[in-house]
N, C-alpha and C. Protein backbone atom coordinates (compact mmCIF):
# COMPACT_ATOMS: atom_id res chain seq x y z
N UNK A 1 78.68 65.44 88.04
CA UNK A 1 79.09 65.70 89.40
C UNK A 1 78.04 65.12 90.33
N UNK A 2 78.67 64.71 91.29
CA UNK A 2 77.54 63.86 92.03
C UNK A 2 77.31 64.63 93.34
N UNK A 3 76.33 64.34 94.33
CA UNK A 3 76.17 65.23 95.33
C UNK A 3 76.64 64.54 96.29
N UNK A 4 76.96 65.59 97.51
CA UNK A 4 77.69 65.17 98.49
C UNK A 4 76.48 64.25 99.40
N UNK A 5 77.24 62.98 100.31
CA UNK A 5 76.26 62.37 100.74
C UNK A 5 76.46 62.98 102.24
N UNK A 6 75.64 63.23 103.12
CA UNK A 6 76.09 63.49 104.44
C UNK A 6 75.32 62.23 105.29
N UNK A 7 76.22 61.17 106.24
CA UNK A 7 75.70 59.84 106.74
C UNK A 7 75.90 60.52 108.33
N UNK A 8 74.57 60.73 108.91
CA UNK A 8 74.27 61.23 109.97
C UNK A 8 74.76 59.67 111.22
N UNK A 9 74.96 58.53 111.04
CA UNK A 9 75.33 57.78 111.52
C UNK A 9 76.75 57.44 111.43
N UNK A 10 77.31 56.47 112.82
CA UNK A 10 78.36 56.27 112.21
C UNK A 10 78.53 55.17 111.28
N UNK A 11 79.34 55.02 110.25
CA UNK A 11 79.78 54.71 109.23
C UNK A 11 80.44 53.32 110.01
N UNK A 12 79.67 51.80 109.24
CA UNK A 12 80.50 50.73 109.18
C UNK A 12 80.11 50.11 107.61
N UNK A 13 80.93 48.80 107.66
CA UNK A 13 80.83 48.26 106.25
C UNK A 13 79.47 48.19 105.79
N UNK A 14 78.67 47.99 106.65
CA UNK A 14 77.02 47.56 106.10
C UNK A 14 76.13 48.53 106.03
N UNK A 15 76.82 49.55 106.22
CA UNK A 15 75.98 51.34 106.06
C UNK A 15 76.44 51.41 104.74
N UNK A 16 78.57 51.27 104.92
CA UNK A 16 78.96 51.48 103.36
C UNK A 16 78.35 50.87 102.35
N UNK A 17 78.19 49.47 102.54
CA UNK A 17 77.81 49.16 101.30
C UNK A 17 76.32 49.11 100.53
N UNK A 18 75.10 49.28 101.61
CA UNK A 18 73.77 49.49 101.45
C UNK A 18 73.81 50.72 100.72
N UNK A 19 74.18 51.79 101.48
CA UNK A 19 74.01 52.88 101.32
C UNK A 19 75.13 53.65 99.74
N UNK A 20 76.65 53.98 100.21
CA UNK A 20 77.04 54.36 99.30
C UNK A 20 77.26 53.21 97.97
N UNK A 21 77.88 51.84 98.08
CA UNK A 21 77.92 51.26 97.55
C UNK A 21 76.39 51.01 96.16
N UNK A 22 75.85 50.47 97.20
CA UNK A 22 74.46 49.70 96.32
C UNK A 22 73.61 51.41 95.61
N UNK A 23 73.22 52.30 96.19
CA UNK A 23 73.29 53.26 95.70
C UNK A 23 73.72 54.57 95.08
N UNK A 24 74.99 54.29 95.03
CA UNK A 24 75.40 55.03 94.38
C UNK A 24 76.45 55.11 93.46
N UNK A 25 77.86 53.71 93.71
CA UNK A 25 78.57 53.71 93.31
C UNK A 25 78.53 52.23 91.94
N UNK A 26 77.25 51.50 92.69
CA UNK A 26 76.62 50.63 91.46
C UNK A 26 75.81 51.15 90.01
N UNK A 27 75.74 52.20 90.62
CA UNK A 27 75.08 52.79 89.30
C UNK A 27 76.34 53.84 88.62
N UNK A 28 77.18 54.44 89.25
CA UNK A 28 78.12 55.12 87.93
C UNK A 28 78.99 53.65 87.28
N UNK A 29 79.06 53.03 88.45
CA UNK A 29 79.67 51.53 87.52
C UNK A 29 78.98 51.34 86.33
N UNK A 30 77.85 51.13 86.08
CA UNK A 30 76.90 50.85 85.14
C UNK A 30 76.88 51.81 84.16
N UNK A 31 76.84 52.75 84.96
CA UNK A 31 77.21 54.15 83.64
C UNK A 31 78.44 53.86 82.88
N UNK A 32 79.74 54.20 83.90
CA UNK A 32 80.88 54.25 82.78
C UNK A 32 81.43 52.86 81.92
N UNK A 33 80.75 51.34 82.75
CA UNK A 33 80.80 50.52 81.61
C UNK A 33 82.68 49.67 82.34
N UNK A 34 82.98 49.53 81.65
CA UNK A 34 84.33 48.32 81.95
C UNK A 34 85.55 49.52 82.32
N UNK A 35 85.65 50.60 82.13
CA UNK A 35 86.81 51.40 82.45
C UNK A 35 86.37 52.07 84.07
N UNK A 36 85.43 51.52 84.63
CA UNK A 36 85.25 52.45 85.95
C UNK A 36 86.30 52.05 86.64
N UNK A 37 86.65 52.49 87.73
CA UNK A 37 87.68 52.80 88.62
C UNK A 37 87.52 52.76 89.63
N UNK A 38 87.15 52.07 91.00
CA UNK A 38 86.78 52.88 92.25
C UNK A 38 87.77 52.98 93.00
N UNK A 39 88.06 54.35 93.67
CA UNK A 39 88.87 54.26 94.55
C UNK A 39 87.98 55.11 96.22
N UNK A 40 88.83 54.84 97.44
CA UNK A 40 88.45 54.59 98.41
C UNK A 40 89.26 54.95 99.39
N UNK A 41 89.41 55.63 101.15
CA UNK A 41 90.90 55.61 101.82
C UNK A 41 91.03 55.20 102.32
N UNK A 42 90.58 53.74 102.23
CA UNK A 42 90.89 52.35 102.73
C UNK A 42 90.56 52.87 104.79
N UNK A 43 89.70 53.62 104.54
CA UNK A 43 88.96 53.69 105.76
C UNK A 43 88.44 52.36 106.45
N UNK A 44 88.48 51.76 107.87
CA UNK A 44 88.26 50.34 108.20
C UNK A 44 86.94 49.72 107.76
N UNK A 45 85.81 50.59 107.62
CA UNK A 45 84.39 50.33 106.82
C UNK A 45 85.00 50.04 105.23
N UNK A 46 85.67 50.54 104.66
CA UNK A 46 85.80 50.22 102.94
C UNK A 46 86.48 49.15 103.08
N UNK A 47 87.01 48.20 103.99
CA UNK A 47 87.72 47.45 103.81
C UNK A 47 87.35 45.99 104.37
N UNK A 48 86.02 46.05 104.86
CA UNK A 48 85.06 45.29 105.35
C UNK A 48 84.91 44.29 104.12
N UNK A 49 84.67 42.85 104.38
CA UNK A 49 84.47 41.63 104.24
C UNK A 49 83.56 41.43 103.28
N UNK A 50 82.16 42.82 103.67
CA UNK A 50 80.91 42.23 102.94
C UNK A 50 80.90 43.50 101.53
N UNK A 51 82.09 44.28 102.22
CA UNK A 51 82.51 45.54 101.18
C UNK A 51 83.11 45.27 99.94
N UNK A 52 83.95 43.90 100.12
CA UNK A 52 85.04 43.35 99.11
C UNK A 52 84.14 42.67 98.84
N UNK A 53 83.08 41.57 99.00
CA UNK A 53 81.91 40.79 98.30
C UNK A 53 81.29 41.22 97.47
N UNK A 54 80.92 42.78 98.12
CA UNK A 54 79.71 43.78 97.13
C UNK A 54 80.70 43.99 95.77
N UNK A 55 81.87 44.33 96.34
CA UNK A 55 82.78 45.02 94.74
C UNK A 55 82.93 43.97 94.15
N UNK A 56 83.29 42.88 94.29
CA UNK A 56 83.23 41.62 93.58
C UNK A 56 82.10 41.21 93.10
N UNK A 57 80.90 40.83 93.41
CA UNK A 57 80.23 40.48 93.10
C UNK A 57 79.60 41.68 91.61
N UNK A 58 80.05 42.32 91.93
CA UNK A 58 79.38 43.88 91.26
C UNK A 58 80.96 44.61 89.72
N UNK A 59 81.77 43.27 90.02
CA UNK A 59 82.66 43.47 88.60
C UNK A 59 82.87 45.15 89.27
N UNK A 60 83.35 45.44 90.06
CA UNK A 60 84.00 46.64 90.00
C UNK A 60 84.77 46.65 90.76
N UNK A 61 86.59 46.71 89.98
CA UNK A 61 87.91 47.03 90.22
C UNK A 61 88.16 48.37 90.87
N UNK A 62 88.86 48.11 92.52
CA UNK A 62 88.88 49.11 93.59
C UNK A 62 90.46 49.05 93.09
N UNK A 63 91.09 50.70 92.77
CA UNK A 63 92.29 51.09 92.53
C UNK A 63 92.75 50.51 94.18
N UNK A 64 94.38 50.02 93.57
CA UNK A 64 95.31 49.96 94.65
C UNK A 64 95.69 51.09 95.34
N UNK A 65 96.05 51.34 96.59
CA UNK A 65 95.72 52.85 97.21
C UNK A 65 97.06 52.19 98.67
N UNK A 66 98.33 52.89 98.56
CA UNK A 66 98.69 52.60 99.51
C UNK A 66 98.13 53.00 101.42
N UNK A 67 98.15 52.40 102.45
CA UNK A 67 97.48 52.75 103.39
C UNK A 67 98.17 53.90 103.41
N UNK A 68 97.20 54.58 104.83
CA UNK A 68 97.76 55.91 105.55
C UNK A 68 98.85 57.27 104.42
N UNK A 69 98.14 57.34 103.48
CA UNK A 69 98.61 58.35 102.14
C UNK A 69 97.52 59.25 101.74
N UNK A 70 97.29 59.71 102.64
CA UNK A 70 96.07 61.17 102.51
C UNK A 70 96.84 62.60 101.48
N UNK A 71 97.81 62.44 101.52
CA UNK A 71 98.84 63.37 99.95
C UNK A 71 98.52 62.85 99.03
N UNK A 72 98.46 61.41 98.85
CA UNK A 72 98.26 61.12 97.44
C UNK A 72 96.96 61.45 97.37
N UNK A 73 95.74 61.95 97.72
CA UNK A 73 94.81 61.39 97.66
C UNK A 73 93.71 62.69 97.64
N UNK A 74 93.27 63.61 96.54
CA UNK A 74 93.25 65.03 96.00
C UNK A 74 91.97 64.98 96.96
N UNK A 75 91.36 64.40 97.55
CA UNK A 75 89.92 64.66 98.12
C UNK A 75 90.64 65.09 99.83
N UNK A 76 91.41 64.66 100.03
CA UNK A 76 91.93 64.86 101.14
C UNK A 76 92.16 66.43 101.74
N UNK A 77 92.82 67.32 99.85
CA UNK A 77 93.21 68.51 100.46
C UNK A 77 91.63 69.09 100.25
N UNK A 78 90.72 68.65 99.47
CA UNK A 78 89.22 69.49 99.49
C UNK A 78 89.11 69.17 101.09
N UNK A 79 88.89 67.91 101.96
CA UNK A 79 88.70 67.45 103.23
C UNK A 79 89.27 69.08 104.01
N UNK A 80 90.41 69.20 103.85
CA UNK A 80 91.32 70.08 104.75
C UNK A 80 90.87 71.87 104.40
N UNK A 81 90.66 71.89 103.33
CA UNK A 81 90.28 73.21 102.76
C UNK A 81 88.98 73.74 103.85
N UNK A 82 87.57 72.94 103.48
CA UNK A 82 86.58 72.70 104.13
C UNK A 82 86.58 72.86 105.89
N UNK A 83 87.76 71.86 106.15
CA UNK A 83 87.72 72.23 107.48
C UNK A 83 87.91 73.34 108.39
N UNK A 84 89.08 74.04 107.40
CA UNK A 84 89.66 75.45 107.82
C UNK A 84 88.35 76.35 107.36
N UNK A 85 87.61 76.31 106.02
CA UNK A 85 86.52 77.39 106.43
C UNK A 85 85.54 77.36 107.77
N UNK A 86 85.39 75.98 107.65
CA UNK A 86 84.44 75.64 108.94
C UNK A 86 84.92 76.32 110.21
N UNK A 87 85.95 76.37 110.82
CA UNK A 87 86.58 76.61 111.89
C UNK A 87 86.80 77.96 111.27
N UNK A 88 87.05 78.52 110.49
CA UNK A 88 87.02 79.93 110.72
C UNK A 88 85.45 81.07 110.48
N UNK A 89 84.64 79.94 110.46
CA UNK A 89 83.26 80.37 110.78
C UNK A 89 82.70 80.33 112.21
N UNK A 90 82.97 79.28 112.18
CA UNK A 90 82.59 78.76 113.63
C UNK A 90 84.12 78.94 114.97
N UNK A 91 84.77 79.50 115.04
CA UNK A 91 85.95 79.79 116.22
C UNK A 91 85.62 78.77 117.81
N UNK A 92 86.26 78.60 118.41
CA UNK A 92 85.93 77.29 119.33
C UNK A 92 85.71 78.17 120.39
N UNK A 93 84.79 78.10 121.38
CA UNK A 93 85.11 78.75 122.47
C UNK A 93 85.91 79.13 123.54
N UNK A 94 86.12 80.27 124.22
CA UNK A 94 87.28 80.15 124.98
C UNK A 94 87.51 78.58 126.01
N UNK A 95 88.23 78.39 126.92
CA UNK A 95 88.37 77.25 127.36
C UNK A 95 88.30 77.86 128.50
């Protein structure tokens, strides 16, 4: 299980790929060997120019992922779970 990354900046292709890419997702590549898998929600940073270079260059096959399909996509309902505790910790102030 890997740990959650929290990117205090905002997120473009050259954060993605320095950061999660080159550290983190190059090395379970290396771990699991020719069956790795990466998948991604084709967020506009994962889909960056120098993002598709890094995975190429780096022999690692990004699953086909139709756009805008956050159902298919099991991290989505952890995303949504998370949010509802958050907000029911934190309640918004009156307006």
């Amino acid at each position: 299980m890997a740990r959650l990354h929290v990117q205090s900046v905002t997120m473009t292709g050259h954060i993605y790929r320095d950061v999660i890419l080159e550290q983190h997702v190059r090395l379970f590549r290396g771990a699991m060997g020719a069956e790795f898998l990466f998948m991604d929600d084709n967020a506009r940073p994962h889909r960056a120019n120098i993002v598709d270079e890094c995975l190429q260059s780096q022999d690692i096959t990004r699953m086909d992922w139709p756009a805008y399909s956050p159902d298919l996509n099991p991290i989505e309902h952890v995303w949504d779970m998370l949010d509802r505790r958050i907000a029911a910790r934190q309640p918004l102030p009156p307006v």
